[in-house]
C-alpha atoms as a PDB file:
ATOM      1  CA  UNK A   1      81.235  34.026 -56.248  1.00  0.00           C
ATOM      2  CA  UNK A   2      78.646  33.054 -58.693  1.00  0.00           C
ATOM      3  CA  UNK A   3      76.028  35.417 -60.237  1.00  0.00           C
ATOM      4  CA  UNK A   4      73.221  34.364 -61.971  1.00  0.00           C
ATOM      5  CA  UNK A   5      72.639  36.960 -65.214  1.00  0.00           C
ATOM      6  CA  UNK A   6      69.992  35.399 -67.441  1.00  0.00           C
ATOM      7  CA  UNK A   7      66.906  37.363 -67.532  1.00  0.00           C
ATOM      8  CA  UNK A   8      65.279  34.368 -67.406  1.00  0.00           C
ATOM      9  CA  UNK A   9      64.619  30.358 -66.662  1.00  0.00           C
ATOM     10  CA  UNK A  10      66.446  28.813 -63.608  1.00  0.00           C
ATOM     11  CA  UNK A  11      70.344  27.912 -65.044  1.00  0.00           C
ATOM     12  CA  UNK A  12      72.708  26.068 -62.173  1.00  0.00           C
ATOM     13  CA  UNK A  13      76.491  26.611 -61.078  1.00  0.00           C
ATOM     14  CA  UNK A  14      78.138  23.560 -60.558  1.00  0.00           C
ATOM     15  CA  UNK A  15      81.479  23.014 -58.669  1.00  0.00           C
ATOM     16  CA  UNK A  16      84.520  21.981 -59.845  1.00  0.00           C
ATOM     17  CA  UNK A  17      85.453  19.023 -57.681  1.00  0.00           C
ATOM     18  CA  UNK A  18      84.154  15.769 -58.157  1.00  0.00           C
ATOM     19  CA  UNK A  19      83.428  13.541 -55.100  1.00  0.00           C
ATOM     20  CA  UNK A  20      83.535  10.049 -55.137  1.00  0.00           C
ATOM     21  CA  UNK A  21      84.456   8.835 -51.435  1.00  0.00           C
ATOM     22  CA  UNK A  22      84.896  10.012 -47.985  1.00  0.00           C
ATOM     23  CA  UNK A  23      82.657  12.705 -45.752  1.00  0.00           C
ATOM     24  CA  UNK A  24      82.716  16.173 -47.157  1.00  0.00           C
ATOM     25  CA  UNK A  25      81.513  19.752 -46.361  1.00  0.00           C
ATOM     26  CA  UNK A  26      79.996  22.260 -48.204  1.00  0.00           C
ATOM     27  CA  UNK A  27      79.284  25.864 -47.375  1.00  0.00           C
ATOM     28  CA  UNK A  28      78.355  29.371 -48.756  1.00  0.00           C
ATOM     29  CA  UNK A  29      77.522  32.679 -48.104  1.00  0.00           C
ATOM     30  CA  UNK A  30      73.886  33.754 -50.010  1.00  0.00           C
ATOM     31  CA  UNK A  31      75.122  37.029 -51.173  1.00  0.00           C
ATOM     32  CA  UNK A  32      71.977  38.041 -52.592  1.00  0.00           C
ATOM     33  CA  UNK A  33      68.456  36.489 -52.506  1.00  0.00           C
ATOM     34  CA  UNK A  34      65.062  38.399 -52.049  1.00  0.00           C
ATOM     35  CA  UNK A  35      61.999  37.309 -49.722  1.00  0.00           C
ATOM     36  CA  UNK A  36      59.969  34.523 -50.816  1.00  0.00           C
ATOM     37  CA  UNK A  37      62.393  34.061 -53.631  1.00  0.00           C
ATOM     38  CA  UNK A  38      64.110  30.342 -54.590  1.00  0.00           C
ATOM     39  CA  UNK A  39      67.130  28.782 -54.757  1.00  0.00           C
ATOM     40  CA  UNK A  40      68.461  25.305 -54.369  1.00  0.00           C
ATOM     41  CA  UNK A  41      71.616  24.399 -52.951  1.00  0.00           C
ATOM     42  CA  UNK A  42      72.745  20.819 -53.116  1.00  0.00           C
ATOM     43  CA  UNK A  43      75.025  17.945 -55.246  1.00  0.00           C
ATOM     44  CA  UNK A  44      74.485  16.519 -58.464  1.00  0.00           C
ATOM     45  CA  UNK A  45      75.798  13.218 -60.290  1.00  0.00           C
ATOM     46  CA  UNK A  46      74.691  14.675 -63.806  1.00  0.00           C
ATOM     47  CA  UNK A  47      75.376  17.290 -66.294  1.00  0.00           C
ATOM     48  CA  UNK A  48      72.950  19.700 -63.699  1.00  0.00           C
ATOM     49  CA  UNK A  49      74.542  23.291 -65.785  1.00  0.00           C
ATOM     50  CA  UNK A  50      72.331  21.967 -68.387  1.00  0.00           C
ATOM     51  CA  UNK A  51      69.392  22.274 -66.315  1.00  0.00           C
ATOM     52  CA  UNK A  52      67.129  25.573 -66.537  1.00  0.00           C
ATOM     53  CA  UNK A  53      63.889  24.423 -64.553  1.00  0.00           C
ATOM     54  CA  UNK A  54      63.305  25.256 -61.057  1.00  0.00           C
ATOM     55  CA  UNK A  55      64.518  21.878 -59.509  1.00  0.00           C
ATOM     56  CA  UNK A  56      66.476  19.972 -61.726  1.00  0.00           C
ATOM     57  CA  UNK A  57      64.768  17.395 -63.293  1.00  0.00           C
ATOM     58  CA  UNK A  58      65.840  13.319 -62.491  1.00  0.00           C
ATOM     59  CA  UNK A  59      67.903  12.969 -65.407  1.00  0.00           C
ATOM     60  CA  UNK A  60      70.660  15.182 -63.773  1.00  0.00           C
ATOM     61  CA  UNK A  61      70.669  13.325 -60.473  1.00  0.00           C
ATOM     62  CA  UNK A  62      70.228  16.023 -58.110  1.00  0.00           C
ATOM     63  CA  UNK A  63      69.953  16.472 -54.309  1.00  0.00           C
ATOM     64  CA  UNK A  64      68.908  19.525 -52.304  1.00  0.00           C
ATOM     65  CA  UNK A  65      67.755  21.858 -49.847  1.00  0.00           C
ATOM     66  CA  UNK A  66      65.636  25.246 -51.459  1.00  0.00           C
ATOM     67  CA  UNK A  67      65.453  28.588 -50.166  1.00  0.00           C
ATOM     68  CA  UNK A  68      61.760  28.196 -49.548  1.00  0.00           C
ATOM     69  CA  UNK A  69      62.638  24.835 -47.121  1.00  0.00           C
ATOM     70  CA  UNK A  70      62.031  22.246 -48.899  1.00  0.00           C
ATOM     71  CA  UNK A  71      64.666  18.949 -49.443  1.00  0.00           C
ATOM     72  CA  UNK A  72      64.446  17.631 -53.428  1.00  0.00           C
ATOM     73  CA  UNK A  73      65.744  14.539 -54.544  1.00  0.00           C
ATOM     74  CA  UNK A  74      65.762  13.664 -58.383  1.00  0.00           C
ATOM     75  CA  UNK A  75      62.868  16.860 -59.048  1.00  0.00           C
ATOM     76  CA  UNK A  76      60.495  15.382 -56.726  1.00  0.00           C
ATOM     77  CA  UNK A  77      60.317  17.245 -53.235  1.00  0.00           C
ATOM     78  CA  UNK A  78      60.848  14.879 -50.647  1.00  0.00           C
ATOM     79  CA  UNK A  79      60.023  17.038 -47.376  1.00  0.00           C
ATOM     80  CA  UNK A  80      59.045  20.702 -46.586  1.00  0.00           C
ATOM     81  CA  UNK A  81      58.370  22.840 -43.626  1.00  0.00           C
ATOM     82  CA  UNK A  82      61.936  23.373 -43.038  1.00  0.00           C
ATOM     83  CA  UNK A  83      63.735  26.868 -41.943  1.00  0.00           C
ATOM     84  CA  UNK A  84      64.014  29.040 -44.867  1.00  0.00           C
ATOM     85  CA  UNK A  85      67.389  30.853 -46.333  1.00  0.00           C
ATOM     86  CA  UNK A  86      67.528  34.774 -46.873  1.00  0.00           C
ATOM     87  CA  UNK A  87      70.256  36.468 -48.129  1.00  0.00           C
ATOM     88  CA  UNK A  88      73.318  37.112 -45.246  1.00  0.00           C
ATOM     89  CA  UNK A  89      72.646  33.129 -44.534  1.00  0.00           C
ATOM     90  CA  UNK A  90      75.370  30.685 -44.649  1.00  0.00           C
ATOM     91  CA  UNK A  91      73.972  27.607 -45.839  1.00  0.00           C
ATOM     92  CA  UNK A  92      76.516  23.965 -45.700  1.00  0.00           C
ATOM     93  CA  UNK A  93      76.024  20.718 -46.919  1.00  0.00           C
ATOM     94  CA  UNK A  94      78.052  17.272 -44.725  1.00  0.00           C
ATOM     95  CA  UNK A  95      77.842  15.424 -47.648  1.00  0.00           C
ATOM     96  CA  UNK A  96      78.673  11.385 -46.507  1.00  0.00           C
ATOM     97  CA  UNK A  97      79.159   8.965 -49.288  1.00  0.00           C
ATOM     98  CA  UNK A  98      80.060   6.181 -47.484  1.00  0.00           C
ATOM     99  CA  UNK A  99      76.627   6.522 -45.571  1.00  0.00           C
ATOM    100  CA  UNK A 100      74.517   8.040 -48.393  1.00  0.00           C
ATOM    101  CA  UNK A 101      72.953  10.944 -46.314  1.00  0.00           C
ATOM    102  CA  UNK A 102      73.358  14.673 -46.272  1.00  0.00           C
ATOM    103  CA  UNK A 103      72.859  17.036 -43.721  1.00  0.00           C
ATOM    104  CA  UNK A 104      71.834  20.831 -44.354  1.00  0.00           C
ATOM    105  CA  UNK A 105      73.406  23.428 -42.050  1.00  0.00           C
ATOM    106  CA  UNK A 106      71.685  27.197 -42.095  1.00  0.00           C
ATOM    107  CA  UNK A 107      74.321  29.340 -39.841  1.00  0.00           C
ATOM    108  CA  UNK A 108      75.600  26.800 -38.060  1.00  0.00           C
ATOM    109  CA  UNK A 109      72.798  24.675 -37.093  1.00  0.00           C
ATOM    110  CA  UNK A 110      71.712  21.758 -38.740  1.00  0.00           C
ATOM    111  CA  UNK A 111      67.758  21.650 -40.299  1.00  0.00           C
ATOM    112  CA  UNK A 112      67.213  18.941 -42.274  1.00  0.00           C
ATOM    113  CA  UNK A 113      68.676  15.460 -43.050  1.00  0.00           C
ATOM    114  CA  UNK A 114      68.138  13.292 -46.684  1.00  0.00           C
ATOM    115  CA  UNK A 115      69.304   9.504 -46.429  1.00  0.00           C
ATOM    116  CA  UNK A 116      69.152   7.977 -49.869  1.00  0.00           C
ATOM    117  CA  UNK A 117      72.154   9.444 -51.544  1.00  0.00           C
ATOM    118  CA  UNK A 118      72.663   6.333 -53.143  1.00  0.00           C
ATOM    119  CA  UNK A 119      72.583   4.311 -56.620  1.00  0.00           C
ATOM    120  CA  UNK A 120      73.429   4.964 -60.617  1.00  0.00           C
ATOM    121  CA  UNK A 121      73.414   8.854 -60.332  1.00  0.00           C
ATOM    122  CA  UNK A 122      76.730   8.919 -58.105  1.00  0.00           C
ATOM    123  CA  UNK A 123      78.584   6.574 -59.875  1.00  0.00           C
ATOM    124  CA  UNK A 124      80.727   8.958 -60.825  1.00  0.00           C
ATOM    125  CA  UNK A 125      80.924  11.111 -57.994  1.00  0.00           C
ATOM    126  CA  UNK A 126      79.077  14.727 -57.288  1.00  0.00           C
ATOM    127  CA  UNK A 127      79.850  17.710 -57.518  1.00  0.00           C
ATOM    128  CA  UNK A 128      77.773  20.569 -55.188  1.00  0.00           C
ATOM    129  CA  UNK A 129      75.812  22.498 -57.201  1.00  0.00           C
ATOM    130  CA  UNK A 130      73.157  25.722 -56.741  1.00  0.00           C
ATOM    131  CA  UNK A 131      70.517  26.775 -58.720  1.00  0.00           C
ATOM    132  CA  UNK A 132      68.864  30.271 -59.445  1.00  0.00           C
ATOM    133  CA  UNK A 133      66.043  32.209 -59.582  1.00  0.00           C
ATOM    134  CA  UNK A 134      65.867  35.319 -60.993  1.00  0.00           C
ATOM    135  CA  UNK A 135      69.035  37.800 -62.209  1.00  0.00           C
ATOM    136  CA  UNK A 136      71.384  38.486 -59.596  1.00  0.00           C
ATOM    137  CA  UNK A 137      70.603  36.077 -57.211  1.00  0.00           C
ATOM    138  CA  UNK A 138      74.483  35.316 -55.995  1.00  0.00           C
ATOM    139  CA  UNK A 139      76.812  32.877 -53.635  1.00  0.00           C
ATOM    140  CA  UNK A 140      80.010  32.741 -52.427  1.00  0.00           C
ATOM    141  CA  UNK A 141      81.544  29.792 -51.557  1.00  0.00           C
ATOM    142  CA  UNK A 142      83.252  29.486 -48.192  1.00  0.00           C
ATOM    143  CA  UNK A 143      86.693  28.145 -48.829  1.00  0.00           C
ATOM    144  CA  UNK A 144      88.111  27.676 -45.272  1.00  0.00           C
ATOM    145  CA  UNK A 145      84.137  26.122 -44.290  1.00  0.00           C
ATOM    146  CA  UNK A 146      84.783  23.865 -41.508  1.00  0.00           C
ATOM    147  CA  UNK A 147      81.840  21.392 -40.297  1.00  0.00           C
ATOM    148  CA  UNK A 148      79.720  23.603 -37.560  1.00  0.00           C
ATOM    149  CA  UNK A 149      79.515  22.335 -34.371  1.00  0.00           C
ATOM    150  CA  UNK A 150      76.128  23.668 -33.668  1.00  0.00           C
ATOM    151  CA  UNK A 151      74.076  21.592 -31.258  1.00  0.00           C
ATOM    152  CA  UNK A 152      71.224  19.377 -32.887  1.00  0.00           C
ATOM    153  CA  UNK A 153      68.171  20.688 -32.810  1.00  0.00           C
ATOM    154  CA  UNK A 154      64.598  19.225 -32.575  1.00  0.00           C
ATOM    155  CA  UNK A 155      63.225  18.308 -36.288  1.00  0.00           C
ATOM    156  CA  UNK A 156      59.872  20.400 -37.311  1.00  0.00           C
ATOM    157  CA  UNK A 157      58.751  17.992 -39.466  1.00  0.00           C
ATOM    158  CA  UNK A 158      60.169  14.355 -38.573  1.00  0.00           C
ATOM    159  CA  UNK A 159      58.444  14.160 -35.551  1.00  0.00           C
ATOM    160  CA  UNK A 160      55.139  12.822 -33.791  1.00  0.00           C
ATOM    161  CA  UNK A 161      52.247  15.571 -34.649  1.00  0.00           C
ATOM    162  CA  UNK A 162      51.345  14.976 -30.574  1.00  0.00           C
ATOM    163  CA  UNK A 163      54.990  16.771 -30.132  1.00  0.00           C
ATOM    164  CA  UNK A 164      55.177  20.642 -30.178  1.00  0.00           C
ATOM    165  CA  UNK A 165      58.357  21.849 -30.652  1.00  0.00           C
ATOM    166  CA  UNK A 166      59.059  25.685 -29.698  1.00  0.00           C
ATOM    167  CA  UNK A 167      60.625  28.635 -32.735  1.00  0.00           C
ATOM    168  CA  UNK A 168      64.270  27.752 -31.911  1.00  0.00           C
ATOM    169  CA  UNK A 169      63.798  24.392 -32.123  1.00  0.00           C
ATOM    170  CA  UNK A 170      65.481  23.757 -28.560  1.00  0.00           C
ATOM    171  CA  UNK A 171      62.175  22.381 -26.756  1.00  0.00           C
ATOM    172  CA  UNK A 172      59.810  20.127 -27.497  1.00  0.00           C
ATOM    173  CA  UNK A 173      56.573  19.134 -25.757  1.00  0.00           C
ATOM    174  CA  UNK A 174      54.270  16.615 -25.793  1.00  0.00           C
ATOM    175  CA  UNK A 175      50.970  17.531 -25.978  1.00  0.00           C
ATOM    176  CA  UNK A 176      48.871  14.035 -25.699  1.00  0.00           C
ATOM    177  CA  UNK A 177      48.320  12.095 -22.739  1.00  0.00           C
ATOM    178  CA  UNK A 178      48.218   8.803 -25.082  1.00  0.00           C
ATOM    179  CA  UNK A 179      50.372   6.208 -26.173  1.00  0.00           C
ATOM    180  CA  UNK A 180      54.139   8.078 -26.232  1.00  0.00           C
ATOM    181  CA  UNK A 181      55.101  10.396 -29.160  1.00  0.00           C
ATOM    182  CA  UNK A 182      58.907  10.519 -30.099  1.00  0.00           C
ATOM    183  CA  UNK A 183      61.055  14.344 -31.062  1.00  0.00           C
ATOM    184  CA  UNK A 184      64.098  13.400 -33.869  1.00  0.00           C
ATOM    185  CA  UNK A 185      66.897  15.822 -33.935  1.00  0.00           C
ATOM    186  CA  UNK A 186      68.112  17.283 -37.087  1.00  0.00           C
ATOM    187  CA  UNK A 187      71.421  15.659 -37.460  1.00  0.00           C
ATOM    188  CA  UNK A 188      72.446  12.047 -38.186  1.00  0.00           C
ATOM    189  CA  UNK A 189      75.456  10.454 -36.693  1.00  0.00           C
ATOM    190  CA  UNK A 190      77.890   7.444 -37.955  1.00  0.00           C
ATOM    191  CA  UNK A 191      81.340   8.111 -37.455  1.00  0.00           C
ATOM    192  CA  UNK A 192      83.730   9.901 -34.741  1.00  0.00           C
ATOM    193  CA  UNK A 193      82.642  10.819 -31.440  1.00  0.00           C
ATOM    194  CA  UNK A 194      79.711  12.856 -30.694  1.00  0.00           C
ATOM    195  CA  UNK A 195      77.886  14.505 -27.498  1.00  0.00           C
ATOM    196  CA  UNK A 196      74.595  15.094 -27.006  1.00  0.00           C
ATOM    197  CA  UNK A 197      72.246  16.573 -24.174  1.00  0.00           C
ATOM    198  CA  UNK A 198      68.932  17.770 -22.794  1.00  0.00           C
ATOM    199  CA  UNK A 199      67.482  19.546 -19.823  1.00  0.00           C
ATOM    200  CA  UNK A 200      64.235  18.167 -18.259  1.00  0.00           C
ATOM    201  CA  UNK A 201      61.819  20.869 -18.350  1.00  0.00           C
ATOM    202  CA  UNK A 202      59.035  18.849 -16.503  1.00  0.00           C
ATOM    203  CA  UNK A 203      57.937  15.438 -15.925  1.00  0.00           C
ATOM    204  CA  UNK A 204      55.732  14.660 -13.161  1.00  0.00           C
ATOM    205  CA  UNK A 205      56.830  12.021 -10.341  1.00  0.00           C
ATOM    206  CA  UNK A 206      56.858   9.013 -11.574  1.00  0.00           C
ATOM    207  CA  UNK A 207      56.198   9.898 -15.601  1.00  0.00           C
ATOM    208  CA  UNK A 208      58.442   8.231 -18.842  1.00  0.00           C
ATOM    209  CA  UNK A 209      60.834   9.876 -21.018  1.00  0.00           C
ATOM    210  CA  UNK A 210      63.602   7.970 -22.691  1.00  0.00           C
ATOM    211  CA  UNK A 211      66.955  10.033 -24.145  1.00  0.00           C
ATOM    212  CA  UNK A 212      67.117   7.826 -27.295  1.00  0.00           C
ATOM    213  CA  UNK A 213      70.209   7.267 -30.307  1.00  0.00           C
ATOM    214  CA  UNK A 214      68.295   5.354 -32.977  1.00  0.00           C
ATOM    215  CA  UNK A 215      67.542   5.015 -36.524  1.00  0.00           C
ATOM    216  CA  UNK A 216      66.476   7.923 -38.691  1.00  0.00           C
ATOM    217  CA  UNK A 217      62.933   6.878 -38.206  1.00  0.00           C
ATOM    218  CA  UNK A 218      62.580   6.597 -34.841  1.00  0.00           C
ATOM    219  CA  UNK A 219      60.363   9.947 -34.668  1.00  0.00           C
ATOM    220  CA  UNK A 220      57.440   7.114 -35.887  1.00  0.00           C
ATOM    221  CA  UNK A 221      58.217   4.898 -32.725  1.00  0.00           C
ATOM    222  CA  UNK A 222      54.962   5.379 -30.223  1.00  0.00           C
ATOM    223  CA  UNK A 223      55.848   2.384 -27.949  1.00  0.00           C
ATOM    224  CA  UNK A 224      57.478   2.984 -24.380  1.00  0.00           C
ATOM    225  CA  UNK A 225      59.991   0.472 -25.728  1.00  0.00           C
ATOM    226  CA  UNK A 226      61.188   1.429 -29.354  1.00  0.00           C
ATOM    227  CA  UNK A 227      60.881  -1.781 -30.766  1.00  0.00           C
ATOM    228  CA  UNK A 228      64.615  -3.332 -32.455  1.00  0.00           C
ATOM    229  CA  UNK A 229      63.534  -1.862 -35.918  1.00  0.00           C
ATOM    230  CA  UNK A 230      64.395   1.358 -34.708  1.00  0.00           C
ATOM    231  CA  UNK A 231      67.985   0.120 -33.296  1.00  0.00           C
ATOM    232  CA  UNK A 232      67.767   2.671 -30.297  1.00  0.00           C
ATOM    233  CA  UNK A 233      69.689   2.908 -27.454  1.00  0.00           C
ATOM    234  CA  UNK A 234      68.323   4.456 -24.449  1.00  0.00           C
ATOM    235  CA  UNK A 235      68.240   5.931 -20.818  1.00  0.00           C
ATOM    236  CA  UNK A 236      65.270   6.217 -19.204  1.00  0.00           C
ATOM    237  CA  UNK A 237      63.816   8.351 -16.275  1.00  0.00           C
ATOM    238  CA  UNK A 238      62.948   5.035 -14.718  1.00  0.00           C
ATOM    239  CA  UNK A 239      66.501   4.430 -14.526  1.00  0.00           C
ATOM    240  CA  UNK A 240      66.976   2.123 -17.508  1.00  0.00           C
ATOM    241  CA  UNK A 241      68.887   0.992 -20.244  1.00  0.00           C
ATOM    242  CA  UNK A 242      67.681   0.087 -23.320  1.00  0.00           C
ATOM    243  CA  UNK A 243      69.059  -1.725 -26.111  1.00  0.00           C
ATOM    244  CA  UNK A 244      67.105  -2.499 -29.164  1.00  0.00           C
ATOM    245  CA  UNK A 245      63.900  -2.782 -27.619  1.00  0.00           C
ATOM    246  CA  UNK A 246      65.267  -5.050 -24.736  1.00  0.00           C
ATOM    247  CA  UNK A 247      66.233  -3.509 -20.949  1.00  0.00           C
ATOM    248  CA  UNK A 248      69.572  -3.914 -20.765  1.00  0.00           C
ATOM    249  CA  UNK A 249      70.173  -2.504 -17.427  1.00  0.00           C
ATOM    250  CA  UNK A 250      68.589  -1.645 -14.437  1.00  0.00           C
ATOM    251  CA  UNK A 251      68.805   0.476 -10.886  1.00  0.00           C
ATOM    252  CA  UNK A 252      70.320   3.758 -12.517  1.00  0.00           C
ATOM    253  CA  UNK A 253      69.646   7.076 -11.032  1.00  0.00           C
ATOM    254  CA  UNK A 254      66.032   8.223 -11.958  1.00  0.00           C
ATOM    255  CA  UNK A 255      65.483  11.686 -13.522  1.00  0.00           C
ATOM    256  CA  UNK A 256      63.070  13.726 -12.170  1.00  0.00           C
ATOM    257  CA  UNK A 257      62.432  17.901 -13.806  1.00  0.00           C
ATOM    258  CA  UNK A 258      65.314  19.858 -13.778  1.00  0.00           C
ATOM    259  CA  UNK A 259      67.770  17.404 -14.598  1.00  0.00           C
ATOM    260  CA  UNK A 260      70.045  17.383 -17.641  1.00  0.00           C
ATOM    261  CA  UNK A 261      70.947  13.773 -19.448  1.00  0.00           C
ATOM    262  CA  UNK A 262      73.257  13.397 -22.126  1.00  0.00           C
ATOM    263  CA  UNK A 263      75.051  10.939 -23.977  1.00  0.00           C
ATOM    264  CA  UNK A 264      78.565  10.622 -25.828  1.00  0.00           C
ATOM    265  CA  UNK A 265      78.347   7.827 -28.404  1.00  0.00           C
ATOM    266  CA  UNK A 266      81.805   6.450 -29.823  1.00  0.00           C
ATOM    267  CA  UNK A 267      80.925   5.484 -32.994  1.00  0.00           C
ATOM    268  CA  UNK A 268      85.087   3.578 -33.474  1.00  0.00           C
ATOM    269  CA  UNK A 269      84.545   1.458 -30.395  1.00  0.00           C
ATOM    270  CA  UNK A 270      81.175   1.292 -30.467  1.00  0.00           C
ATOM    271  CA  UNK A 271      80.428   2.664 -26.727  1.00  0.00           C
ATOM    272  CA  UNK A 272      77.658   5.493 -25.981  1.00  0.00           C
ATOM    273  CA  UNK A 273      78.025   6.565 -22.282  1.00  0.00           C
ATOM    274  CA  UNK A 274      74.766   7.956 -20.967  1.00  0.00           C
ATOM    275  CA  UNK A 275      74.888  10.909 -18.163  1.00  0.00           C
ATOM    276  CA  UNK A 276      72.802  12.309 -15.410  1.00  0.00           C
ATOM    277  CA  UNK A 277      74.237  16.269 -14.603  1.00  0.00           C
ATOM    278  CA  UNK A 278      77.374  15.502 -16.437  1.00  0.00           C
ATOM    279  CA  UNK A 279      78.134  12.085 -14.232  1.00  0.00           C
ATOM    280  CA  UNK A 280      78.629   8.898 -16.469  1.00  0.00           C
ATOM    281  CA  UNK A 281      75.536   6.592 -14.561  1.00  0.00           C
ATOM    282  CA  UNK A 282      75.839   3.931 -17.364  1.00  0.00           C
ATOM    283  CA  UNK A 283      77.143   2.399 -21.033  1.00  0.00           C
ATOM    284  CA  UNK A 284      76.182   0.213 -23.877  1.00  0.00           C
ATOM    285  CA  UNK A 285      78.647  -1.490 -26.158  1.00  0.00           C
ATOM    286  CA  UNK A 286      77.460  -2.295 -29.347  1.00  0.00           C
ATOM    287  CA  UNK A 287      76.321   0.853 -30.945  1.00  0.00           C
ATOM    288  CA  UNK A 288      78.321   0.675 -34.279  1.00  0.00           C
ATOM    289  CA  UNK A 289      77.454  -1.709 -37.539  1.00  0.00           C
END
């Protein structure tokens, strides 16, 4: 466990293992942290326990997620609006080098994702690091951590402002009748074998919604296509495949409210199997590179 005890300033812990390669997970336990306090938990490429400022400033080469929800990246803040962190929290880290991304986990459930974990500042590998407010603020790491297996949720921020997205972050809406709006989930997948699905809630006979895996910033696609920047691959209520911006297939099954549509995406063979109430209705190989 780590304790901060200065009276004063904002010193960082940082771990003792350096990592250089590979995918790697990160997790404690916030021991203590008051309301509307701060701390920042993250990795850092530089000497970061010789930082006392709030973030760490650019010379240490620091990545994070704060207490107040906000993701940093070399002391700038890069997003905000994210869930918060209270003491009784566990809060993990999937940190991917071979990728450059991280993904922040609060009890199980991923909230945020930073791609750019990239260039001179991890060289030499990173280490995770947190930094403190005020005295006592405290952590315990989690040795036996494993990655959660929390279902992705709907992103608060990275998302079309036409797109409401309900407390939990299970259901999102769209609100405009214009042009279509795109929800991104809160997790970013490149390797293994993942599942993911939805539930229909409503769409009216004959309406559009597309189940899409795609690039990270997909949420900015408002075409009923995403175009091939976006690299999505898609099922569609009008009984479609898509593949980077092209149909691919037609003549599936369409899906109408109530229906629930999933897809398990082999990121080793490069398959992603779409589903319609848990029956495989269609698959598109090419997915990985």
């Amino acid at each position: 466990m780590a304790t901060n005890q200065a009276s004063s300033g904002y010193p960082t812990v940082v771990g003792t293992q350096t990592l250089r390669h590979g995918v790697h997970y990160f997790e404690v336990t916030v021991e203590y942290l008051p309301a509307s306090s701060f701390m920042l938990v993250g990795v850092t490429g530089g000497p970061a326990h010789q930082a006392n400022d709030r973030v760490p400033g650019g010379e240490f080469h620091c990545w994070g997620y704060g207490s107040s929800g906000e993701i940093w990246a070399h002391g700038a803040r890069v997003q905000g609006g994210r869930e918060e962190f209270v003491t009784g929290d566990t809060f993990g880290m999937l940190i991917d080098l071979e990728n450059g991304t991280l993904t922040f986990f609060r009890n199980d459930y991923p909230v945020g994702l930073y791609i750019g974990l990239e260039g001179p500042g991890i060289a030499d590998g990173v280490r995770p690091c947190c930094t403190f407010g005020y005295t006592n603020y405290a952590v315990r790491i989690n040795p036996c951590a494993r990655v959660p297996e929390g279902t992705p949720r709907f992103d608060m921020v990275c998302k079309s402002p036409d797109i409401k997205v309900s407390h939990d972050h299970l259901t999102s809406t769209n609100t405009s009748f214009l042009a279509s709006h795109t929800a991104r989930g809160t997790s970013g997948f490149s390797s293994g074998i993942v599942y993911f699905e939805v539930r229909v809630n409503y769409i009216k006979l004959g309406g559009y919604i597309a189940l899409c895996l795609g690039a990270h910033d997909l949420h900015t696609n408002t075409a009923v296509y995403p175009v091939a920047h976006y690299n999505a691959f898609a099922y569609t209520s009008q009984g479609e495949l898509l593949r980077r911006g092209e149909i691919y297939r037609e003549g599936l099954p369409r899906v109408v409210t109530g229906d629930d549509v999933g897809f398990r995406a082999d990121f080793n063979s490069g398959l992603i199997i779409f589903y319609k109430n848990r029956h495989p209705v269609g698959q598109i190989l090419g997915i990985a590179g």
